[in-house]
PDB file of N, CA and C in Angstrom:
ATOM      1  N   UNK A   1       6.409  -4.446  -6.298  1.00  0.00           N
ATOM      2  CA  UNK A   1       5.894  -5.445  -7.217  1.00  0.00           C
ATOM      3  C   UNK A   1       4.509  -5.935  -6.783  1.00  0.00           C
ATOM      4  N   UNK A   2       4.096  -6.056  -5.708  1.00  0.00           N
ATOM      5  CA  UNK A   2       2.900  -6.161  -4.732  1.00  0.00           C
ATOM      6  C   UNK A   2       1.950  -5.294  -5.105  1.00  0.00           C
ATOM      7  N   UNK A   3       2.242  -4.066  -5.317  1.00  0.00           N
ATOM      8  CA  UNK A   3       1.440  -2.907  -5.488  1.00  0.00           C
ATOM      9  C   UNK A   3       0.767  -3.374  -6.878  1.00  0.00           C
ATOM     10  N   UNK A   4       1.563  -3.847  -8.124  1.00  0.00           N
ATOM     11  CA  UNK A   4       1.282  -3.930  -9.421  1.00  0.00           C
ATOM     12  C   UNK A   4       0.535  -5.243  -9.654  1.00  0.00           C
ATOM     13  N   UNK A   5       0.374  -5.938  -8.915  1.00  0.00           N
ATOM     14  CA  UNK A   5      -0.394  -7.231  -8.867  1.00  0.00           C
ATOM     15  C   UNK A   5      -1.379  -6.679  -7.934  1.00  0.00           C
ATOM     16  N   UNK A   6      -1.730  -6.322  -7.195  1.00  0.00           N
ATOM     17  CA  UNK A   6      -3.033  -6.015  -6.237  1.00  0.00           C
ATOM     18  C   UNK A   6      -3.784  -5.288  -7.259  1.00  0.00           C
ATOM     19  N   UNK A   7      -3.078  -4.238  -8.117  1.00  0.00           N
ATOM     20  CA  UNK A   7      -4.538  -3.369  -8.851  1.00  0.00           C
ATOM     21  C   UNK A   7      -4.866  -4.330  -9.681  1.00  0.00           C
ATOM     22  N   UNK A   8      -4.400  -5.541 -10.337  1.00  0.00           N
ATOM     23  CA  UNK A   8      -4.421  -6.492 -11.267  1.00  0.00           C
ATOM     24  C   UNK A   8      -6.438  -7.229 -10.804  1.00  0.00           C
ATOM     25  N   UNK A   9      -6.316  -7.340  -9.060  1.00  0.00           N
ATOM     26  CA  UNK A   9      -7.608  -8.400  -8.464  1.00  0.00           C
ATOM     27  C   UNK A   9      -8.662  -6.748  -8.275  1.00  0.00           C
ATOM     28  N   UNK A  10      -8.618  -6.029  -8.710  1.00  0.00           N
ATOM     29  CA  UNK A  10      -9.874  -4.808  -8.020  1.00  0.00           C
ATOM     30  C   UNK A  10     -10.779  -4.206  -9.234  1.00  0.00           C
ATOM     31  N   UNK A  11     -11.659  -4.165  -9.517  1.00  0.00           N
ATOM     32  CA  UNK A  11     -12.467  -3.343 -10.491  1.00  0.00           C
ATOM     33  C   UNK A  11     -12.866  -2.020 -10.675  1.00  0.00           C
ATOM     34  N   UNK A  12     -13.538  -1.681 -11.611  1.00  0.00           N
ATOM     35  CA  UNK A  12     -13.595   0.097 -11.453  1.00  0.00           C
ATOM     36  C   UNK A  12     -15.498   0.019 -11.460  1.00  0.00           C
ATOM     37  N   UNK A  13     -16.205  -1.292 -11.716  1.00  0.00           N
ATOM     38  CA  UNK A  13     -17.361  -1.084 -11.403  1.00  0.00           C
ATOM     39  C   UNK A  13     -17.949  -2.525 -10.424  1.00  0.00           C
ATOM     40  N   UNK A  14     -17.671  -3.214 -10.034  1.00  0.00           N
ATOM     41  CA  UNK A  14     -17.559  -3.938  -8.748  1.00  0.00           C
ATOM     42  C   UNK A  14     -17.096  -3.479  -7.725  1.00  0.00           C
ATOM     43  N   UNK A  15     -17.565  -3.131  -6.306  1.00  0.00           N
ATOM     44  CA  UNK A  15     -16.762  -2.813  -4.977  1.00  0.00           C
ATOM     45  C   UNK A  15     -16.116  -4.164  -4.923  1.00  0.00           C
ATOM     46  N   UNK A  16     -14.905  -3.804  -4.233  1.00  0.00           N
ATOM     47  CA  UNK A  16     -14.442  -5.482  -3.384  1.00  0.00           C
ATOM     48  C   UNK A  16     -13.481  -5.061  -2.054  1.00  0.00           C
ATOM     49  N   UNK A  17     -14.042  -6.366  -1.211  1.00  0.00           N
ATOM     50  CA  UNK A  17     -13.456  -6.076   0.020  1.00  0.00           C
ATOM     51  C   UNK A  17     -12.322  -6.553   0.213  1.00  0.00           C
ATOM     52  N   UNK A  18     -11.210  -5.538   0.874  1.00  0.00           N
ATOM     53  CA  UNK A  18      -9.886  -5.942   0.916  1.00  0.00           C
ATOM     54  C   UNK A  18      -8.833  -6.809   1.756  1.00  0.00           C
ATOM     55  N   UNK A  19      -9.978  -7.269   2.556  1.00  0.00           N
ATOM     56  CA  UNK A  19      -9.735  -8.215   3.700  1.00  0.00           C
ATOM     57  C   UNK A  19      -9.634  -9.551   2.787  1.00  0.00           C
ATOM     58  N   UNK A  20     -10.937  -9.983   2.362  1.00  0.00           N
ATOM     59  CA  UNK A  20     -11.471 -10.945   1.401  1.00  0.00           C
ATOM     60  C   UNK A  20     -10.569 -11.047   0.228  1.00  0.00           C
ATOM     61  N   UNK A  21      -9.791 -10.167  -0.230  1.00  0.00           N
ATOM     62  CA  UNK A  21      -9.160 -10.941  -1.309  1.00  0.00           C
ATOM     63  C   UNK A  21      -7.662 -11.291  -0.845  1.00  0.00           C
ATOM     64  N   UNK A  22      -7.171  -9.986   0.674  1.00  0.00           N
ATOM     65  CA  UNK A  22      -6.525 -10.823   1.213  1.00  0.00           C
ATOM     66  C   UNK A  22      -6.185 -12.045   2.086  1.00  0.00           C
ATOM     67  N   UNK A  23      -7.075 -12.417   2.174  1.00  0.00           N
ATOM     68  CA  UNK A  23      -7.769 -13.778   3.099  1.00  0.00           C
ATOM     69  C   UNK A  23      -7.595 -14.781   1.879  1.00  0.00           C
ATOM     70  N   UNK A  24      -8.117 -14.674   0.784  1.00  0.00           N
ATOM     71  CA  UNK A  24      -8.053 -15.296  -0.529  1.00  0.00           C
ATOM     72  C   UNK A  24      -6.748 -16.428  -1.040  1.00  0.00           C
ATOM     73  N   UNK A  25      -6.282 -14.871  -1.231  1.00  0.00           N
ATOM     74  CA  UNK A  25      -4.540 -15.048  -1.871  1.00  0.00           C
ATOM     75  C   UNK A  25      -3.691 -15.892  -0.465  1.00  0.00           C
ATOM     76  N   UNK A  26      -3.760 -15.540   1.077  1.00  0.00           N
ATOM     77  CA  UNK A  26      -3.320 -16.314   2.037  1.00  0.00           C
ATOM     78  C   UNK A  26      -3.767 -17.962   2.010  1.00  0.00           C
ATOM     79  N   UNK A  27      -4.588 -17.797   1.247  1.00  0.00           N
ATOM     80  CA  UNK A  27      -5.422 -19.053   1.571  1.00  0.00           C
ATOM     81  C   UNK A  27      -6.387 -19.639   2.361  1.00  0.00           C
ATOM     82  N   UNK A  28      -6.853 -18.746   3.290  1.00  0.00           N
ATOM     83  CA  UNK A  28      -7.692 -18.626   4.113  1.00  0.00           C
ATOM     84  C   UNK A  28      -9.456 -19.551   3.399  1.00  0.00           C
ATOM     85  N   UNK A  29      -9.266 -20.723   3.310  1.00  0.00           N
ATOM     86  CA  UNK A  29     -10.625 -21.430   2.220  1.00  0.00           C
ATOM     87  C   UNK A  29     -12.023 -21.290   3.517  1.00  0.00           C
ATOM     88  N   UNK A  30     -12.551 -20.047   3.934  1.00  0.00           N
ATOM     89  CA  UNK A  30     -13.748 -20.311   4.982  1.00  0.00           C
ATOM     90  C   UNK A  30     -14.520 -20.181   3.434  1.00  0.00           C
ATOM     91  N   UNK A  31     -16.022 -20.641   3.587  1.00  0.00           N
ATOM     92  CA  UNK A  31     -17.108 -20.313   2.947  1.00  0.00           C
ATOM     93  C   UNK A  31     -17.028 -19.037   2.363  1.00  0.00           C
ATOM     94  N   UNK A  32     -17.567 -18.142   3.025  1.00  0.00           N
ATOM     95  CA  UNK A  32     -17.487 -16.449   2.738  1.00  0.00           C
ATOM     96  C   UNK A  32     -16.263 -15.945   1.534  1.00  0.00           C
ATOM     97  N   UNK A  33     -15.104 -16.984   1.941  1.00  0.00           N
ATOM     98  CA  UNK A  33     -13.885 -16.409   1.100  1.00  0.00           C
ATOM     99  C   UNK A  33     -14.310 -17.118  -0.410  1.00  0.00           C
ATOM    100  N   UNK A  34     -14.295 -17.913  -0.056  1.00  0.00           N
ATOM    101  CA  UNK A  34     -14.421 -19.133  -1.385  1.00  0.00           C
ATOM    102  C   UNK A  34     -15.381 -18.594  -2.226  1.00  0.00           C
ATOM    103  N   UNK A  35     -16.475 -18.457  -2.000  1.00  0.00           N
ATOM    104  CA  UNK A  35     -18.022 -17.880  -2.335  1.00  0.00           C
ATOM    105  C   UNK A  35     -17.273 -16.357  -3.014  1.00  0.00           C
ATOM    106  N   UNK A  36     -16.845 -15.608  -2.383  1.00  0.00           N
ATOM    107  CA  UNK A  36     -16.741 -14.015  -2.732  1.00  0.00           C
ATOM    108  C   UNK A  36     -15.219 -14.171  -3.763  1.00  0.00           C
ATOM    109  N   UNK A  37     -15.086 -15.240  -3.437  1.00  0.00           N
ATOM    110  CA  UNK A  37     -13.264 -15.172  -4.178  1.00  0.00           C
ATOM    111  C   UNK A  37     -14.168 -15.358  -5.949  1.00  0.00           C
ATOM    112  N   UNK A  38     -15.354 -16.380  -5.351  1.00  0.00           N
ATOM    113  CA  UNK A  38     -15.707 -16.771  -6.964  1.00  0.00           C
ATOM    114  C   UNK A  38     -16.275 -15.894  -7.779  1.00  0.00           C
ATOM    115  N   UNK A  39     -17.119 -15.297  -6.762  1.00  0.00           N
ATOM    116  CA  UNK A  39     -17.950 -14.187  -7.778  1.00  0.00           C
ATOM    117  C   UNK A  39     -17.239 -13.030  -8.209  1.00  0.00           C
ATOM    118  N   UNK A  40     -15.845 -12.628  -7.612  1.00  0.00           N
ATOM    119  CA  UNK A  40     -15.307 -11.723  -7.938  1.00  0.00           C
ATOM    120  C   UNK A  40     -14.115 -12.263  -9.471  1.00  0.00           C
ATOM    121  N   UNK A  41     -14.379 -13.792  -9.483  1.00  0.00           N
ATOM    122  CA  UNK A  41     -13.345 -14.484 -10.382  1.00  0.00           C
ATOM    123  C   UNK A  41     -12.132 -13.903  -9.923  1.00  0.00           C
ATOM    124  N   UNK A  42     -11.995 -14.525  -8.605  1.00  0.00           N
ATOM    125  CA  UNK A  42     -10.283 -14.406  -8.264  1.00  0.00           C
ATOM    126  C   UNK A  42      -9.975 -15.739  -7.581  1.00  0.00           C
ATOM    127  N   UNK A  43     -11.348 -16.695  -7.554  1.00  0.00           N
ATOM    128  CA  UNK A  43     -10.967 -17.678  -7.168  1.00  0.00           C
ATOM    129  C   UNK A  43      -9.728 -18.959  -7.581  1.00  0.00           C
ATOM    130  N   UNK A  44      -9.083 -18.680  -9.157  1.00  0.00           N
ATOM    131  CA  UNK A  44      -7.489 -19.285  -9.094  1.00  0.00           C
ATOM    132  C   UNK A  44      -6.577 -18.629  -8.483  1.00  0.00           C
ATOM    133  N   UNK A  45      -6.544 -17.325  -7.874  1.00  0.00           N
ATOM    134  CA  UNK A  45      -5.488 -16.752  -7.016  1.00  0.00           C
ATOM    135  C   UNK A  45      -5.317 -17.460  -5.581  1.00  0.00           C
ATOM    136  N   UNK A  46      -6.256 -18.253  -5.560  1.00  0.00           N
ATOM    137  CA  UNK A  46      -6.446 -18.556  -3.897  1.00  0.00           C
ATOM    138  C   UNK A  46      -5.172 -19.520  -3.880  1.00  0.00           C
ATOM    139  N   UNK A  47      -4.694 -19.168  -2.537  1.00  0.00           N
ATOM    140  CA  UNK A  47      -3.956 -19.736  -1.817  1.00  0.00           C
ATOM    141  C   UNK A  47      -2.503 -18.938  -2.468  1.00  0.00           C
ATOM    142  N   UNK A  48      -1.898 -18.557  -3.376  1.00  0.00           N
ATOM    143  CA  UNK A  48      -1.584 -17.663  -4.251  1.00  0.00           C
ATOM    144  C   UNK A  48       0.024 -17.574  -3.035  1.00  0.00           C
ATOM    145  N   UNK A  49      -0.357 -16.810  -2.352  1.00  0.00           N
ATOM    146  CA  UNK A  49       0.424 -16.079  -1.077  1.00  0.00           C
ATOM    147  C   UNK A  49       1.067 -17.140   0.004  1.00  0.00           C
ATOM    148  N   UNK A  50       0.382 -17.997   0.322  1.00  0.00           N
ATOM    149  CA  UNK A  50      -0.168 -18.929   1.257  1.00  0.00           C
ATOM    150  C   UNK A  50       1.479 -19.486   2.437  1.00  0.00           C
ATOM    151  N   UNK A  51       2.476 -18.947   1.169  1.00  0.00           N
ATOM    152  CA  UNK A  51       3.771 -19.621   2.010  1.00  0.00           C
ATOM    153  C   UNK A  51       4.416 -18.436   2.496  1.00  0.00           C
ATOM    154  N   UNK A  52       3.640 -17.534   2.747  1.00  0.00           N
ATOM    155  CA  UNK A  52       4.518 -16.079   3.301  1.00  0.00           C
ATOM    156  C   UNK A  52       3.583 -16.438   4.861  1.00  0.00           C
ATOM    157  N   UNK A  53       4.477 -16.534   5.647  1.00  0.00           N
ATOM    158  CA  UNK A  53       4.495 -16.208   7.466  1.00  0.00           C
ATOM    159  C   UNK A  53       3.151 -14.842   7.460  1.00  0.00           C
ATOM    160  N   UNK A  54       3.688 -13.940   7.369  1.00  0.00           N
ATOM    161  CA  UNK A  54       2.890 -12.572   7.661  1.00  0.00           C
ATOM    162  C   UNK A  54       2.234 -12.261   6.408  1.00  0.00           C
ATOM    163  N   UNK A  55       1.549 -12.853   5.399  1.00  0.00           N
ATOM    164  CA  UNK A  55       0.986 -12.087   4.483  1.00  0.00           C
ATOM    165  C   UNK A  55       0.183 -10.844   4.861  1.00  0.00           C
ATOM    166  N   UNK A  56       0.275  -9.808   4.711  1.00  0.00           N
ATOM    167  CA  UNK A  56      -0.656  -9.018   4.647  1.00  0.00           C
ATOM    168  C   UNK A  56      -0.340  -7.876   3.371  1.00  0.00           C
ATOM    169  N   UNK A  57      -1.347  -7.373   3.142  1.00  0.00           N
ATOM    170  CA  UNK A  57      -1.859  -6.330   1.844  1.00  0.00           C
ATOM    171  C   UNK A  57      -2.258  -4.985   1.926  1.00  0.00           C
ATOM    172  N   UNK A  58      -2.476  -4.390   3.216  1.00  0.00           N
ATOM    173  CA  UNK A  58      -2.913  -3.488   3.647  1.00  0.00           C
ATOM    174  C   UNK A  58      -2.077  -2.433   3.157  1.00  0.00           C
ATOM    175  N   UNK A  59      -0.762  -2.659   3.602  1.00  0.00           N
ATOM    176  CA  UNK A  59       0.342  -1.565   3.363  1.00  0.00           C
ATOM    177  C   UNK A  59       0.325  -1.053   1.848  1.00  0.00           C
ATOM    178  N   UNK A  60       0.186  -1.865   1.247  1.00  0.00           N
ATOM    179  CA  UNK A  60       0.094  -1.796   0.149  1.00  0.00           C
ATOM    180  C   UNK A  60      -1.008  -1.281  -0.700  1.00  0.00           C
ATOM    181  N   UNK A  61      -2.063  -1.349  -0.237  1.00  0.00           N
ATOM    182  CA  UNK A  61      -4.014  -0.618  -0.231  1.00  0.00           C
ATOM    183  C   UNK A  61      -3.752   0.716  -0.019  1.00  0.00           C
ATOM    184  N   UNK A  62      -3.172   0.675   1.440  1.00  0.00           N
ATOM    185  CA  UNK A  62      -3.073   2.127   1.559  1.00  0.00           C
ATOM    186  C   UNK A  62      -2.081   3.263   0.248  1.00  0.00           C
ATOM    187  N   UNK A  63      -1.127   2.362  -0.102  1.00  0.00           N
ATOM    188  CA  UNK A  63      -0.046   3.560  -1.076  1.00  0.00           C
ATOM    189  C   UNK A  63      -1.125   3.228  -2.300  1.00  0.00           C
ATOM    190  N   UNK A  64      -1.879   2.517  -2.669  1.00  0.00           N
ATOM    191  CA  UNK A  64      -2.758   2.909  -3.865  1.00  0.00           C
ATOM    192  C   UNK A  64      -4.248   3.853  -3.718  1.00  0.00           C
ATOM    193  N   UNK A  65      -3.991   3.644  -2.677  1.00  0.00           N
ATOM    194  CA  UNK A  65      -5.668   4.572  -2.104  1.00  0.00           C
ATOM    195  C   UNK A  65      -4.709   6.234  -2.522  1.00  0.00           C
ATOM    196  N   UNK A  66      -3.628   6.200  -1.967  1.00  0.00           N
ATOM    197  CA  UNK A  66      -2.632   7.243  -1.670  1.00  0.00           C
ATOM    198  C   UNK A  66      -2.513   7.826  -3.539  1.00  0.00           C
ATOM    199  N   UNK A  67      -2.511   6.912  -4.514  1.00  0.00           N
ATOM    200  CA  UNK A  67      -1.729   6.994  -5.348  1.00  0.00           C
ATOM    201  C   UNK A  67      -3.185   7.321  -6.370  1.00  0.00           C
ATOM    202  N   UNK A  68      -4.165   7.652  -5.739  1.00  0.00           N
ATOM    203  CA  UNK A  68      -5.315   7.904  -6.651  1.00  0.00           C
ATOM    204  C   UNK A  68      -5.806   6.443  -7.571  1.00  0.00           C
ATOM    205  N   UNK A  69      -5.028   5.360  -7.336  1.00  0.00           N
ATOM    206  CA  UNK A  69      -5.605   4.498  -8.134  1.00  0.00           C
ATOM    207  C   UNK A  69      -6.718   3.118  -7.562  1.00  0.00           C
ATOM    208  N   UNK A  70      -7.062   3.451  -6.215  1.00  0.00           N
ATOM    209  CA  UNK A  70      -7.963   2.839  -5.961  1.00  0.00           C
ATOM    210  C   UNK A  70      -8.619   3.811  -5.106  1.00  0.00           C
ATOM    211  N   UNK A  71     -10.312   3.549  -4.486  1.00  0.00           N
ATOM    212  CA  UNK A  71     -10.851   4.161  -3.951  1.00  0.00           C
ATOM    213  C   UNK A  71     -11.954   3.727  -2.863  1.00  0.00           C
ATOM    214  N   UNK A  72     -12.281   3.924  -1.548  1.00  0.00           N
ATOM    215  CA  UNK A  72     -12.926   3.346  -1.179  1.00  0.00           C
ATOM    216  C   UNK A  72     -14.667   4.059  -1.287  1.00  0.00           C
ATOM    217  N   UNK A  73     -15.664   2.892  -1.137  1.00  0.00           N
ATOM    218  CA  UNK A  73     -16.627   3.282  -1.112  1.00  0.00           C
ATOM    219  C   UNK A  73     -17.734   4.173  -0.232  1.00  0.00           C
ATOM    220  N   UNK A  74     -18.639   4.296  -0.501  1.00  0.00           N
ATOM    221  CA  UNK A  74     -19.346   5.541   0.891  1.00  0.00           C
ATOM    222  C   UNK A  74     -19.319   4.399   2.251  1.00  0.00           C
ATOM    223  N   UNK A  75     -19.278   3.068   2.072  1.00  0.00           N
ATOM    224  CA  UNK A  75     -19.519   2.440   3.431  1.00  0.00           C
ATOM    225  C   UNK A  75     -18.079   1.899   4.092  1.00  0.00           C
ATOM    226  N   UNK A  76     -17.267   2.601   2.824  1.00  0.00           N
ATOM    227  CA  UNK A  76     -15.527   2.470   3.836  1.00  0.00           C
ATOM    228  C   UNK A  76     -14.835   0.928   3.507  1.00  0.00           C
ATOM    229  N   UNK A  77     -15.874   0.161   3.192  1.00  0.00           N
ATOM    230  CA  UNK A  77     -15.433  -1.380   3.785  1.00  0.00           C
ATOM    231  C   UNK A  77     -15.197  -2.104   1.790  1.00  0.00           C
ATOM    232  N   UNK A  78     -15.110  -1.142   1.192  1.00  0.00           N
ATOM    233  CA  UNK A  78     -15.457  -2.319  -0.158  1.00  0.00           C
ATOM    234  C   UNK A  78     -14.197  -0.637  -1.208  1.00  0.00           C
ATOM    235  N   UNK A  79     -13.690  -1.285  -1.897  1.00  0.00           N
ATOM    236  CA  UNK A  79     -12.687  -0.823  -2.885  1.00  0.00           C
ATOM    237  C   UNK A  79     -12.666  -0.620  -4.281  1.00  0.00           C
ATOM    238  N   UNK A  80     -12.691   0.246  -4.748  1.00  0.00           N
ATOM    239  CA  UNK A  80     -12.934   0.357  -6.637  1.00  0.00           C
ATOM    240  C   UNK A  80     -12.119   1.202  -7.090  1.00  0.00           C
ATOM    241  N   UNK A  81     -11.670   0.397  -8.436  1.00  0.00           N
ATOM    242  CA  UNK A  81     -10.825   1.632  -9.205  1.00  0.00           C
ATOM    243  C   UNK A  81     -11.230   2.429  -9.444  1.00  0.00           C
ATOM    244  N   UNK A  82     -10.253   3.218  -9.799  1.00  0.00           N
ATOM    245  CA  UNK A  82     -10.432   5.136  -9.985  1.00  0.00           C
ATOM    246  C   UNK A  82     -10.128   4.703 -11.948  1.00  0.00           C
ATOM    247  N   UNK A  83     -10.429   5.683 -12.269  1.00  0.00           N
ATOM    248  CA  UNK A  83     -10.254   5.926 -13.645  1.00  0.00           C
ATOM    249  C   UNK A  83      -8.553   6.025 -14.022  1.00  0.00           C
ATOM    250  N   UNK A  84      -7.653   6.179 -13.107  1.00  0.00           N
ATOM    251  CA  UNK A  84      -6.675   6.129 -13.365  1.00  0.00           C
ATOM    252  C   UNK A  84      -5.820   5.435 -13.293  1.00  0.00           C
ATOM    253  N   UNK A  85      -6.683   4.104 -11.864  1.00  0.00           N
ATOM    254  CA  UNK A  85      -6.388   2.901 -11.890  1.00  0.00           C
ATOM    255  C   UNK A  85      -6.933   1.898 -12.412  1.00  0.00           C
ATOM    256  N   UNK A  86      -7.467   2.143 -13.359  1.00  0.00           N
ATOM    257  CA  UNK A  86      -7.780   1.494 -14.687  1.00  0.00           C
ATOM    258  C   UNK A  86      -7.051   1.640 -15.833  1.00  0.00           C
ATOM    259  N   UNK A  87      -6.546   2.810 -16.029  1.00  0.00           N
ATOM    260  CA  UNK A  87      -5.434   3.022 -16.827  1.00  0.00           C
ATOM    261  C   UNK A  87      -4.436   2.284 -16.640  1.00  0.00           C
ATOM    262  N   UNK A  88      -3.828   2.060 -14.829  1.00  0.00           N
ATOM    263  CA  UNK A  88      -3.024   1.777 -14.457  1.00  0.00           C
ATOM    264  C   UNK A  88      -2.829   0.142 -14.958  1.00  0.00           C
ATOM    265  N   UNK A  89      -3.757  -0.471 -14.667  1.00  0.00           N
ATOM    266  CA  UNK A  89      -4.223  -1.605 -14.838  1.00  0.00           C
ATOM    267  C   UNK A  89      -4.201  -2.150 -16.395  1.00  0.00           C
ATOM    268  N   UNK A  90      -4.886  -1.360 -17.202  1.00  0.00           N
ATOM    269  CA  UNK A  90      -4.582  -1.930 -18.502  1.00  0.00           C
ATOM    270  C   UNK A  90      -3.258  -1.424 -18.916  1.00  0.00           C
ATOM    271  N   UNK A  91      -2.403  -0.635 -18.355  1.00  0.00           N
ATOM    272  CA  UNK A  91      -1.138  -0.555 -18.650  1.00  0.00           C
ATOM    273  C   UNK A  91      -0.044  -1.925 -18.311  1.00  0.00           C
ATOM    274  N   UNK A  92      -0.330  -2.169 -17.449  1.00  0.00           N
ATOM    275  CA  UNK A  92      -0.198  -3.595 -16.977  1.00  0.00           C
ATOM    276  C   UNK A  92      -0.211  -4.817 -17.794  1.00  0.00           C
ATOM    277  N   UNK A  93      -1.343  -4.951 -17.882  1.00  0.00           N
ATOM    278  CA  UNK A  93      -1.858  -6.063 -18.992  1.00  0.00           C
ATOM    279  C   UNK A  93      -1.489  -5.862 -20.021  1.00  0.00           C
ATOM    280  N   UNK A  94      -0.897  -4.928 -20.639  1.00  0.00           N
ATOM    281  CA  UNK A  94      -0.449  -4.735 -21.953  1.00  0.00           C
ATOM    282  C   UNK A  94       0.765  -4.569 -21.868  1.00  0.00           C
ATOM    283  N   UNK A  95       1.691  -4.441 -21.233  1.00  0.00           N
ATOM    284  CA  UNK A  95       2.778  -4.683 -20.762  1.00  0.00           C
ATOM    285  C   UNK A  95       4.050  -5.730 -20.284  1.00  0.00           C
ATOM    286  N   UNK A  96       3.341  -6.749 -19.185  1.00  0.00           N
ATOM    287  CA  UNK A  96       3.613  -7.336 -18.698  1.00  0.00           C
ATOM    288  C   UNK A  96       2.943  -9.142 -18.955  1.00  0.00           C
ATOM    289  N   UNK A  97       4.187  -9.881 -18.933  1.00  0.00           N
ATOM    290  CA  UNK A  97       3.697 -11.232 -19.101  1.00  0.00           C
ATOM    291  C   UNK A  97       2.231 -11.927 -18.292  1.00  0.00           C
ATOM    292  N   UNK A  98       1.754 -12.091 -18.156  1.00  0.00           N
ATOM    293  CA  UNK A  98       0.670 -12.927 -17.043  1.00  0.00           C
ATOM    294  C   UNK A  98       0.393 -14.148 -17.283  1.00  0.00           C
ATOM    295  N   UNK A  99       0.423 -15.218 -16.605  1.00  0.00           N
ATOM    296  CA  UNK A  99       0.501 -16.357 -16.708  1.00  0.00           C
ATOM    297  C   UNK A  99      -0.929 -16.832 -16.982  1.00  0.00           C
ATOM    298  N   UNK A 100      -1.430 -17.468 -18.009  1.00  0.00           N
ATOM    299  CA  UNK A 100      -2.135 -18.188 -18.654  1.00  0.00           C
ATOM    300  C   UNK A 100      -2.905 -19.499 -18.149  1.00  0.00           C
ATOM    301  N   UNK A 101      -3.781 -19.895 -18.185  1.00  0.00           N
ATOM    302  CA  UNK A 101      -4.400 -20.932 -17.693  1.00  0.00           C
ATOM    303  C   UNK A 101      -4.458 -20.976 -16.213  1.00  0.00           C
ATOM    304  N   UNK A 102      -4.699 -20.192 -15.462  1.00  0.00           N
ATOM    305  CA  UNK A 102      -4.530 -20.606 -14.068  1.00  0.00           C
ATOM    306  C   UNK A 102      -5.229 -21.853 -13.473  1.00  0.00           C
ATOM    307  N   UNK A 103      -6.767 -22.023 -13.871  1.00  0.00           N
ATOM    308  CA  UNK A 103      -7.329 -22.905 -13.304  1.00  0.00           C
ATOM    309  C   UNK A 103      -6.767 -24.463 -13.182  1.00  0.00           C
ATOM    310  N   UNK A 104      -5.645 -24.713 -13.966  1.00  0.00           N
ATOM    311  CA  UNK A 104      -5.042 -26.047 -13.511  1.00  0.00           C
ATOM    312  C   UNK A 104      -3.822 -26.007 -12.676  1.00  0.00           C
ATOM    313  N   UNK A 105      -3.770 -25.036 -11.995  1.00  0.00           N
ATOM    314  CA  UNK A 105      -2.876 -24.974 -10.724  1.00  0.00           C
ATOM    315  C   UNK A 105      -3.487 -25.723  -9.577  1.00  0.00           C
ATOM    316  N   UNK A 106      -5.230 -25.521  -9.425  1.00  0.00           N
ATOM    317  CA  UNK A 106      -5.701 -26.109  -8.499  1.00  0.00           C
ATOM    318  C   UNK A 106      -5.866 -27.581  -8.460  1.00  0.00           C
ATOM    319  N   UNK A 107      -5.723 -28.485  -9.773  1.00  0.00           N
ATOM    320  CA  UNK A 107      -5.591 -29.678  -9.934  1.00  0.00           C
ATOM    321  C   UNK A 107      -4.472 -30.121  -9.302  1.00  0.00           C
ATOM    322  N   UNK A 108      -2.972 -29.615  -9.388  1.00  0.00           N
ATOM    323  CA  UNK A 108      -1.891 -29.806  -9.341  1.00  0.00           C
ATOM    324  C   UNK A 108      -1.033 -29.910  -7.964  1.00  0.00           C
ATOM    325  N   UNK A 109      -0.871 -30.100  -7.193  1.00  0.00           N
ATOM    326  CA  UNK A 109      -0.317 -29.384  -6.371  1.00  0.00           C
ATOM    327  C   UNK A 109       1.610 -29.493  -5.918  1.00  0.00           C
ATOM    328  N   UNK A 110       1.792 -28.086  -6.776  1.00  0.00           N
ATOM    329  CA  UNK A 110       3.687 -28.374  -7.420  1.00  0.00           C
ATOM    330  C   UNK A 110       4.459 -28.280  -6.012  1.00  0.00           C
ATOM    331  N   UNK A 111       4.389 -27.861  -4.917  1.00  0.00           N
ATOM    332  CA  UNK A 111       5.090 -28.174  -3.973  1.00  0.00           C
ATOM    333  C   UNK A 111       5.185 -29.576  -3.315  1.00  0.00           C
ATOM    334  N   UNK A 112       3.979 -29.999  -3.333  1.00  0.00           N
ATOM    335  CA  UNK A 112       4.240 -31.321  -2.866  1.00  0.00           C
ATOM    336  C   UNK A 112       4.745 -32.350  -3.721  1.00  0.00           C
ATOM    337  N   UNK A 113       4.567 -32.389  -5.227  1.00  0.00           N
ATOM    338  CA  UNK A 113       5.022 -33.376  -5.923  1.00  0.00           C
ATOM    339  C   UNK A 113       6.639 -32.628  -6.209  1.00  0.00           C
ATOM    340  N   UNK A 114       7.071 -31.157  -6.022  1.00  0.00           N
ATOM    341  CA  UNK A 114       8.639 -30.752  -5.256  1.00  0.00           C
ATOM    342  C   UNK A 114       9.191 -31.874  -4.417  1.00  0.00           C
ATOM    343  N   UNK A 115       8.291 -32.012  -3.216  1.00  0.00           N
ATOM    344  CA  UNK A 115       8.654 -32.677  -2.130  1.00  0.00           C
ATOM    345  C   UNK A 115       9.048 -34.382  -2.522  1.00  0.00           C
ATOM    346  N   UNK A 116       8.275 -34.752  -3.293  1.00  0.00           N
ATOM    347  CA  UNK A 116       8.001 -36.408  -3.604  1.00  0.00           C
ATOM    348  C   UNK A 116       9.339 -36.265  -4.603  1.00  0.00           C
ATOM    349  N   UNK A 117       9.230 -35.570  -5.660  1.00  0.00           N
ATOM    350  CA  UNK A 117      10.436 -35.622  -6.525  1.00  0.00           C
ATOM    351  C   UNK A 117      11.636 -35.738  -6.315  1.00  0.00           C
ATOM    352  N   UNK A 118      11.867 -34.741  -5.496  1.00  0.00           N
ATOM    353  CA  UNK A 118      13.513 -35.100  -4.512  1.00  0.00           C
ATOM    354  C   UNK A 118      13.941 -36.262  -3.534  1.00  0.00           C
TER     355      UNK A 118
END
């Protein structure tokens, strides 16, 4: 299910680095992340992940690198869809529910008013 949400944050004509959007989704808020989370508009995913112990994404990079639907660039360090993970991708989106309005998640914060509620 990981796999099908990761091709969801990657483009087929933007590189993006895969550290950075997993740093993102963990929640990791340094400058660099925040800044690159925005310009890539993945900045409502942030923090996304944030209550998993071990987040990591890698495992998961690799079976799509594997799966022809992502690709890395000549300098190794930055990621783009393949033409088939673009397919993959709008198969997705046309498919599957996706939640709407994200940007007022960051107003909100539903675990803690969890916490206050009980």
């Amino acid at each position: 299910m990981m796999m099908i949400f990761l091709i969801l944050l990657f483009s087929d004509t933007q590189p993006r680095r895969p550290k950075l959007i997993e740093n993102l989704l963990a929640g990791k808020k340094t400058v660099s992340t925040l800044f690159w989370g925005m310009r890539y508009e993945l900045i409502n995913y942030c923090e996304l992940f944030s209550n998993y112990k071990n987040f990591n994404i890698i495992n998961n990079l690799k079976l799509l690198i594997d799966k022809k639907y992502l690709k890395k660039t000549i300098d190794g360090e930055h990621l783009l869809l393949t033409s088939a993970g673009k397919e993959q991708q709008n198969d997705i989106l046309n498919n599957y529910y996706l939640p709407r309005h994200s940007e007022i998640y960051h107003k909100y914060n539903i675990l803690r008013f969890k916490k206050r509620f009980y």
